[in-house]
C-alpha atoms as a PDB file:
ATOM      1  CA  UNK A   1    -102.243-216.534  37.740  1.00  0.00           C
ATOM      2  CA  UNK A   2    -104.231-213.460  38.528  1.00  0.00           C
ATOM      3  CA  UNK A   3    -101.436-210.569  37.229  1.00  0.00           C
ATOM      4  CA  UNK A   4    -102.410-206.813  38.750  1.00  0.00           C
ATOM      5  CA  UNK A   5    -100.853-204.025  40.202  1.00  0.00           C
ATOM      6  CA  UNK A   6     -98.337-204.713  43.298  1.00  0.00           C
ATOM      7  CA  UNK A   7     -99.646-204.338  46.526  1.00  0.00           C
ATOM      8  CA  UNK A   8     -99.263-201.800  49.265  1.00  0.00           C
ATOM      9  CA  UNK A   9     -96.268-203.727  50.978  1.00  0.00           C
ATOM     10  CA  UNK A  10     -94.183-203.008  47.467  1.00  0.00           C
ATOM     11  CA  UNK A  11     -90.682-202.394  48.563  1.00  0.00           C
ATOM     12  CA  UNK A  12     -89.332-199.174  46.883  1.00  0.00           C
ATOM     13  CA  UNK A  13     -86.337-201.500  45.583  1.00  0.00           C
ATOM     14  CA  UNK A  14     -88.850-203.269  43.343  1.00  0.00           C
ATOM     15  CA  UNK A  15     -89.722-200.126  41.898  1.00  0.00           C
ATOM     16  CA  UNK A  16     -86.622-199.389  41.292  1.00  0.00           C
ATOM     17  CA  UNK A  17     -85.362-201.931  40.028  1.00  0.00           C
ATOM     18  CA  UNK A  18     -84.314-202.685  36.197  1.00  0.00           C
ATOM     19  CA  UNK A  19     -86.962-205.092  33.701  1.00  0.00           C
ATOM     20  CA  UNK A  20     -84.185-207.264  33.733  1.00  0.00           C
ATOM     21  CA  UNK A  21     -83.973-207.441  37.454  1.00  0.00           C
ATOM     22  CA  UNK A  22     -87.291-207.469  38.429  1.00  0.00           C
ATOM     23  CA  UNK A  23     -88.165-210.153  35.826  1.00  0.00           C
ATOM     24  CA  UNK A  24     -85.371-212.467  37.267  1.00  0.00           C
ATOM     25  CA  UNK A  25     -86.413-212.313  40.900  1.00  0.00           C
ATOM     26  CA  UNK A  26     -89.596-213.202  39.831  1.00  0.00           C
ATOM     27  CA  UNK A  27     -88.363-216.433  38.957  1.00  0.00           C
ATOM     28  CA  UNK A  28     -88.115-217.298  42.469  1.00  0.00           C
ATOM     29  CA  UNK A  29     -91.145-214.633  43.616  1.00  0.00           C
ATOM     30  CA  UNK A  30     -93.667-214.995  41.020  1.00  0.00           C
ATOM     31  CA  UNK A  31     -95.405-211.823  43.209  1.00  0.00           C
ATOM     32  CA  UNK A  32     -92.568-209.193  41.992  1.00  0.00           C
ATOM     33  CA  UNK A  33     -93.737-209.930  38.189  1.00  0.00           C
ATOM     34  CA  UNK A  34     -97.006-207.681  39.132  1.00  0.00           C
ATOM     35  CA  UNK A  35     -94.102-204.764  39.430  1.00  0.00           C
ATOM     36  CA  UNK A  36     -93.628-205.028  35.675  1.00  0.00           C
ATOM     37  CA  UNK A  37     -97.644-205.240  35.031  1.00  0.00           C
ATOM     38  CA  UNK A  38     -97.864-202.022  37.032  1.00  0.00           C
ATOM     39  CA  UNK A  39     -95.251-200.336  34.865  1.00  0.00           C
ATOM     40  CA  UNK A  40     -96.076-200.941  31.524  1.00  0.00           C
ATOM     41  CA  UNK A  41     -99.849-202.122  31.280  1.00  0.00           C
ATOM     42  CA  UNK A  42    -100.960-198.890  30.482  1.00  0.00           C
ATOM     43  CA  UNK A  43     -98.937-198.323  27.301  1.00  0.00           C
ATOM     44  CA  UNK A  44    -100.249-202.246  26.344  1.00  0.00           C
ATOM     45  CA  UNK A  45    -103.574-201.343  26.302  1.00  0.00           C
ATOM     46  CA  UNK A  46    -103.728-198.533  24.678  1.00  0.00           C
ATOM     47  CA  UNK A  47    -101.299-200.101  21.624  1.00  0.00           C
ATOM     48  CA  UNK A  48    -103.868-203.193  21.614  1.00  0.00           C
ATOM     49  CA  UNK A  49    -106.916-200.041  21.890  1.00  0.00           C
ATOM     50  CA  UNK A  50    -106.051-198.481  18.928  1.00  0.00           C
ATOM     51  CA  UNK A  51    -104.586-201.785  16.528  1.00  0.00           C
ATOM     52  CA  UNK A  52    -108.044-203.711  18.012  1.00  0.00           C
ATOM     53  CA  UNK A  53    -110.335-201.111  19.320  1.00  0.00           C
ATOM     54  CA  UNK A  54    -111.373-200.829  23.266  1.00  0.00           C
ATOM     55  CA  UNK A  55    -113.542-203.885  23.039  1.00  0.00           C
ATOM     56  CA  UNK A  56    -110.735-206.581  22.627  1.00  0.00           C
ATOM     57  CA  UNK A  57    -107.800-204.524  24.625  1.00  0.00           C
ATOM     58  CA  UNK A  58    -108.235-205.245  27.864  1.00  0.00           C
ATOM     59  CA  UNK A  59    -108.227-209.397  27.143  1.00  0.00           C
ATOM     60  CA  UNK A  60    -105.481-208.488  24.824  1.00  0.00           C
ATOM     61  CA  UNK A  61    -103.520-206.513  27.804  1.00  0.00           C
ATOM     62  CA  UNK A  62    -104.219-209.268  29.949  1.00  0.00           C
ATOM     63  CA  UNK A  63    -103.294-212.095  27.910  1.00  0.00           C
ATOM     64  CA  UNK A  64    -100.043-210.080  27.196  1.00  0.00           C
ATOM     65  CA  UNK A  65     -98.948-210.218  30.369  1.00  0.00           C
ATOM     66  CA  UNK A  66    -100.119-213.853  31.481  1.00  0.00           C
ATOM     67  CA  UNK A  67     -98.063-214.940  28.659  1.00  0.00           C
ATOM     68  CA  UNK A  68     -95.235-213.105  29.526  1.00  0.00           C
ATOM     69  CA  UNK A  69     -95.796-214.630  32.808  1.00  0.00           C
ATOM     70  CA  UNK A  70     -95.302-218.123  31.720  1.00  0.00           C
ATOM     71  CA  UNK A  71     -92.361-217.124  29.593  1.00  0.00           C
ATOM     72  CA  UNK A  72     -90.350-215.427  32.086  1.00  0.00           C
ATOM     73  CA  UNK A  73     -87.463-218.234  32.646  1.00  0.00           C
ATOM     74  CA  UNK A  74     -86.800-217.770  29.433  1.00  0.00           C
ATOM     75  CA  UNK A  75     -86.092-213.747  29.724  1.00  0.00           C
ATOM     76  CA  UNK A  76     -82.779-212.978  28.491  1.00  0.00           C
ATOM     77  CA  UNK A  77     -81.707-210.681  31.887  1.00  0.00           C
ATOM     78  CA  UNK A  78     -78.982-209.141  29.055  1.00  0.00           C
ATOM     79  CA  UNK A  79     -81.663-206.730  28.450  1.00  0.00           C
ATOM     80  CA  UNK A  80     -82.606-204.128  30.860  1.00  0.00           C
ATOM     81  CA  UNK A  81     -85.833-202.874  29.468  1.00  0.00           C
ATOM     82  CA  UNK A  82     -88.845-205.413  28.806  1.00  0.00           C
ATOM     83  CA  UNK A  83     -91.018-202.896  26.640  1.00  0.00           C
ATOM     84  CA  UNK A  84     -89.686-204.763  23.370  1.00  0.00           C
ATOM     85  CA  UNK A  85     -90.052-207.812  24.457  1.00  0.00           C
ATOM     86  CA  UNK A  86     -94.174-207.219  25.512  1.00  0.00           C
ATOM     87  CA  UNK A  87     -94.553-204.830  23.221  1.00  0.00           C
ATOM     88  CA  UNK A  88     -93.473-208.387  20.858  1.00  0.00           C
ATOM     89  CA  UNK A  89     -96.047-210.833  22.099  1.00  0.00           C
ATOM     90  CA  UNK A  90     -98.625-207.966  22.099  1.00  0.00           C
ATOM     91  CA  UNK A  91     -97.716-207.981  18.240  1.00  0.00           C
ATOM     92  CA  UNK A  92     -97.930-212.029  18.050  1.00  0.00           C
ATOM     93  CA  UNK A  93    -101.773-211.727  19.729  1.00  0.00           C
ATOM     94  CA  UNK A  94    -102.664-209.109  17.240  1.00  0.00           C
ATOM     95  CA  UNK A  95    -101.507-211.733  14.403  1.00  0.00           C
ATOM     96  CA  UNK A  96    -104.513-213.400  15.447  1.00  0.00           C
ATOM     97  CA  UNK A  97    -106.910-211.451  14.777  1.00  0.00           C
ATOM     98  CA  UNK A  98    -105.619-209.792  11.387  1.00  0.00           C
ATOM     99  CA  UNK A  99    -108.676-209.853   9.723  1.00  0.00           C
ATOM    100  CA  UNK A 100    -110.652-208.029  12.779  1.00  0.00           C
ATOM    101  CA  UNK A 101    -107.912-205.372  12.726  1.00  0.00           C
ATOM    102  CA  UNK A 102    -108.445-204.711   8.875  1.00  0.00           C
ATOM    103  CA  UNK A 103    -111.711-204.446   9.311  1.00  0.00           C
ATOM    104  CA  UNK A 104    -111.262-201.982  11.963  1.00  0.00           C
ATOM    105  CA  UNK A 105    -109.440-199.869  10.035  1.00  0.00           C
ATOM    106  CA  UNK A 106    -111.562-199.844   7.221  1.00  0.00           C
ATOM    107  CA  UNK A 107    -114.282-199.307   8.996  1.00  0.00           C
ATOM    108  CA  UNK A 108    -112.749-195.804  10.439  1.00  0.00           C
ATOM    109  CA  UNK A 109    -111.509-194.977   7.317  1.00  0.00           C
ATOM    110  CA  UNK A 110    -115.530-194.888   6.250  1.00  0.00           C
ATOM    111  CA  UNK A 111    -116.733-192.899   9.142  1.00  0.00           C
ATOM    112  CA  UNK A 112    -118.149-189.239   8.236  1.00  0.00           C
ATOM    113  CA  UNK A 113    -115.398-186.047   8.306  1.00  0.00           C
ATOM    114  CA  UNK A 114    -116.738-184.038  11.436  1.00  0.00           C
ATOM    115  CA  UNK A 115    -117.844-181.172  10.392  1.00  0.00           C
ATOM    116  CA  UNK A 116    -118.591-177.175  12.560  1.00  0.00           C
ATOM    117  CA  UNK A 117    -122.099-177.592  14.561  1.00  0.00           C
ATOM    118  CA  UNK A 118    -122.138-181.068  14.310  1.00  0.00           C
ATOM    119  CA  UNK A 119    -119.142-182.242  16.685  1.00  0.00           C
ATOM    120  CA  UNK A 120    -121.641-184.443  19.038  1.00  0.00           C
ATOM    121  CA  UNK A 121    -123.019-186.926  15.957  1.00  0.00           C
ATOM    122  CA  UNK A 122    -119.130-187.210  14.725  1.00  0.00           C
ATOM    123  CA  UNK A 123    -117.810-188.165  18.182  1.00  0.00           C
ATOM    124  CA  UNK A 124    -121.113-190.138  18.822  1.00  0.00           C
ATOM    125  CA  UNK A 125    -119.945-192.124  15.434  1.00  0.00           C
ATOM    126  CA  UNK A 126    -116.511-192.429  16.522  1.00  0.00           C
ATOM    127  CA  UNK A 127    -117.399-193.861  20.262  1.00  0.00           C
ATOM    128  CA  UNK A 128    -119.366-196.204  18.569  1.00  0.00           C
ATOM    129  CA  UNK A 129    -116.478-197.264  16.130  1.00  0.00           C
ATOM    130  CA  UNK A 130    -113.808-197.446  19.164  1.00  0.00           C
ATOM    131  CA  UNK A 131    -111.944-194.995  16.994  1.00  0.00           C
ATOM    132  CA  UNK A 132    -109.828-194.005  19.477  1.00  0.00           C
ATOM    133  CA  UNK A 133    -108.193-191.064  17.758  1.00  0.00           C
ATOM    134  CA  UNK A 134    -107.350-192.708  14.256  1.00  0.00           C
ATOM    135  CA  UNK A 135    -107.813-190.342  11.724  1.00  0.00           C
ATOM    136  CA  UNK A 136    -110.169-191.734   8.947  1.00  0.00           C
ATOM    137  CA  UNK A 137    -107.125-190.542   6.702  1.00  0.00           C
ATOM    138  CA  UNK A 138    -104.489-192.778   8.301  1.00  0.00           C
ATOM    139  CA  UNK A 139    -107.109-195.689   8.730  1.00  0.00           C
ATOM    140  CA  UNK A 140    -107.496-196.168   5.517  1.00  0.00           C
ATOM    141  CA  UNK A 141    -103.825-196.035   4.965  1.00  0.00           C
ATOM    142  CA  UNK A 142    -102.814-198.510   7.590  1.00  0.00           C
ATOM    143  CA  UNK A 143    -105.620-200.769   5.969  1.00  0.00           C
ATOM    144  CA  UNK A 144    -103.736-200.820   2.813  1.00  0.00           C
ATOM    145  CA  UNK A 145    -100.442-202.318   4.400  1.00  0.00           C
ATOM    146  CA  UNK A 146     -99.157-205.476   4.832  1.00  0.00           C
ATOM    147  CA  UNK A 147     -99.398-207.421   8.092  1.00  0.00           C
ATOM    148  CA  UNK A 148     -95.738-207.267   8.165  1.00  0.00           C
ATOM    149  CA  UNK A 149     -94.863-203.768   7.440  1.00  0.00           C
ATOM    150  CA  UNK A 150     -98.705-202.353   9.626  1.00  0.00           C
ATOM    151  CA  UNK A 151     -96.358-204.378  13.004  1.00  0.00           C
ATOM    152  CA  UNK A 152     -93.288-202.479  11.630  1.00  0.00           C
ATOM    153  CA  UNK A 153     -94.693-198.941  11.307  1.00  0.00           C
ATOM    154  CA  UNK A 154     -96.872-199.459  14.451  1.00  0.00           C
ATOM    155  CA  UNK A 155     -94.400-200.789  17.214  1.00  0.00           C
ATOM    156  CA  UNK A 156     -92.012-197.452  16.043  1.00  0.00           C
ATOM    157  CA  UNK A 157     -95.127-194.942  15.798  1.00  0.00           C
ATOM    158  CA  UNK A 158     -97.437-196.243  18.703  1.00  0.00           C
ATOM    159  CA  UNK A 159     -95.399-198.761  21.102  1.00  0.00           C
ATOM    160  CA  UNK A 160     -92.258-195.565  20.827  1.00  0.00           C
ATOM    161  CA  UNK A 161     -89.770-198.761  20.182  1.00  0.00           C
ATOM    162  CA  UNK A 162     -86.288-197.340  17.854  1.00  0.00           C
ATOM    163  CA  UNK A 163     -85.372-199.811  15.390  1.00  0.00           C
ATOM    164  CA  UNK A 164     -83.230-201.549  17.556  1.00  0.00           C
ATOM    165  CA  UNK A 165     -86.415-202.316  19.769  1.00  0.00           C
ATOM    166  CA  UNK A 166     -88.764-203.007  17.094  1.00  0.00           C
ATOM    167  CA  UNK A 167     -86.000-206.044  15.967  1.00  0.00           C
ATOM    168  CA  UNK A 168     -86.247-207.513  19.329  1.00  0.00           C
ATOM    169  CA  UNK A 169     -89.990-207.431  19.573  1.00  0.00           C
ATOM    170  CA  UNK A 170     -90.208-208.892  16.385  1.00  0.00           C
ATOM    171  CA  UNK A 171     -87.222-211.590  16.367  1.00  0.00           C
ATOM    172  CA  UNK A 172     -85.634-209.949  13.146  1.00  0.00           C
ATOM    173  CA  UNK A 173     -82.687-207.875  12.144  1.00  0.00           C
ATOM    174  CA  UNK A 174     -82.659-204.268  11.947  1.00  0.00           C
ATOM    175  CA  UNK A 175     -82.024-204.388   8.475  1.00  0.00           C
ATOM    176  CA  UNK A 176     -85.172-206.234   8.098  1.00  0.00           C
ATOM    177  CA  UNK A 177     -86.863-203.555  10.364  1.00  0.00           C
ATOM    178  CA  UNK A 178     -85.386-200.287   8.256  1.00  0.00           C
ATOM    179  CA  UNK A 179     -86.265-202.029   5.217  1.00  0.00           C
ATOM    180  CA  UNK A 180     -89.736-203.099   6.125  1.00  0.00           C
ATOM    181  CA  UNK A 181     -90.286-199.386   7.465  1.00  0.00           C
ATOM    182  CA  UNK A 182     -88.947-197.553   4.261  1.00  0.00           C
ATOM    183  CA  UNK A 183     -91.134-199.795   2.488  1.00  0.00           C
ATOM    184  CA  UNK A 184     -94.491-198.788   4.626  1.00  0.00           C
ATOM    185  CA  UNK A 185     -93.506-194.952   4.765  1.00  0.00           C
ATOM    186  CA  UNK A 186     -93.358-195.451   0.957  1.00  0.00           C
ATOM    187  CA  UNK A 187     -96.778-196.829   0.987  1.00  0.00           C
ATOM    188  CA  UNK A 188     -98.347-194.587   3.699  1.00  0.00           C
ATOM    189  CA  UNK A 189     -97.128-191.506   2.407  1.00  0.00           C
ATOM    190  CA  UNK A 190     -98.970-192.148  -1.006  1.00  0.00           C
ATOM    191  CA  UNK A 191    -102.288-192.947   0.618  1.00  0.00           C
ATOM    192  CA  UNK A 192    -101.920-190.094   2.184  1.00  0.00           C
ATOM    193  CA  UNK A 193    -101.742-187.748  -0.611  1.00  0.00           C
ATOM    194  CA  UNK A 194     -97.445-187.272   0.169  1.00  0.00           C
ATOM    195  CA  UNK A 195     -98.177-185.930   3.880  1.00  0.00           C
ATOM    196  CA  UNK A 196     -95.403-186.928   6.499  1.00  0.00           C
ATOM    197  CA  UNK A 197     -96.393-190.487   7.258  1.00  0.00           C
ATOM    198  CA  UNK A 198     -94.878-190.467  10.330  1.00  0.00           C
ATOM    199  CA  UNK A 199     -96.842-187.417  11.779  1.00  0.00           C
ATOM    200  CA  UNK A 200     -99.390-189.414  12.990  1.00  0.00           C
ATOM    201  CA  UNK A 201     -97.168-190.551  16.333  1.00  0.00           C
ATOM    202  CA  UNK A 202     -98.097-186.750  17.720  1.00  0.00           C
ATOM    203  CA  UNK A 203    -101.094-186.659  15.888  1.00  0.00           C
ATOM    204  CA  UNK A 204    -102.584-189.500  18.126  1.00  0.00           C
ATOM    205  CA  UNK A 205    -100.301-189.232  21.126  1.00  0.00           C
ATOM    206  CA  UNK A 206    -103.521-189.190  23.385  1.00  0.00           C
ATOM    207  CA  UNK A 207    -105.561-191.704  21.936  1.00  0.00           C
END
């Protein structure tokens, strides 16, 4: 299946429709799924851009949603809002390519601090790394973490999921969530010399 934007002849009701709703008449009209591509493919690629760098985030995006695809029947239509559970098997791709990620971050945590009159060589360097806004600061930080607790902090700071959210997309309590994140703030704000390690959401908002 070839998932993209809907077409012209989109009836406003499919816009306006919940997740849940539009996921279940899919069922029946695989063509409606393309409403929930067209909704929430944007905020997929750019979690994949920054976790795997521009390179691997528009197969990521795209297997995302293919796989969602195949697992619709299984939707639970209890829940309006489908962001958790993409933002979920985006997470479960990214557990494939762990060590890439670490590398990626390691790599940006290496890259020179831009400094006045020579803004064009530091952003060249950055393009080149797929930066994408990371600081060099918070690279190295998010290097440091666990697999576990980097999904935790990531799917709250970058994906926007509350705790509640970030349980669903991962298929464990909240407990297990506030504990995990706790755990990684803990961590983060060391590495980063005892700044606020959850500034960074703002920080990068654009990235």
């Amino acid at each position: 299946m070839t998932v993209g934007p809907p077409g012209v002849g989109t009836r406003d009701k499919d816009r306006e429709d919940s997740d849940a709703r539009v996921i279940e008449r899919s069922w029946d009209e695989p063509e409606l799924f393309a409403v929930l591509y067209d909704r929430y493919a944007d905020a997929v690629h750019r979690y994949a851009a920054r976790r795997l760098g521009p390179e691997a985030a528009e197969d990521l995006t795209a297997e995302t949603f293919f796989t969602a695809f195949q697992r619709r029947h299984t939707y639970d239509p209890g829940r309006a809002d489908a962001r958790p559970w993409l933002f979920g098997i985006a997470t479960n791709l990214v557990g494939r390519h762990r060590r890439a990620e670490a590398r990626r971050f390691k790599a940006l945590s290496r890259l020179p601090v831009p400094v006045e009159h020579e803004e064009p060589v530091a952003d060249r360097a950055v393009a080149r790394a797929g930066a994408t806004g990371v600081r060099r600061d918070l690279a190295a930080a998010l290097a440091g973490l666990s697999a576990r607790h980097r999904d935790v902090v990531l799917l709250v700071a970058w994906a926007g999921l509350d705790y509640e959210e970030a349980a669903q997309a991962l298929g464990v309590p909240v407990g297990t969530i506030r504990s995990r994140l706790n755990r990684a703030r803990g961590r983060l704000r060391e590495a980063l010399g005892g700044s606020d390690p959850t500034a960074f959401r703002e920080a990068d908002a654009h990235a």
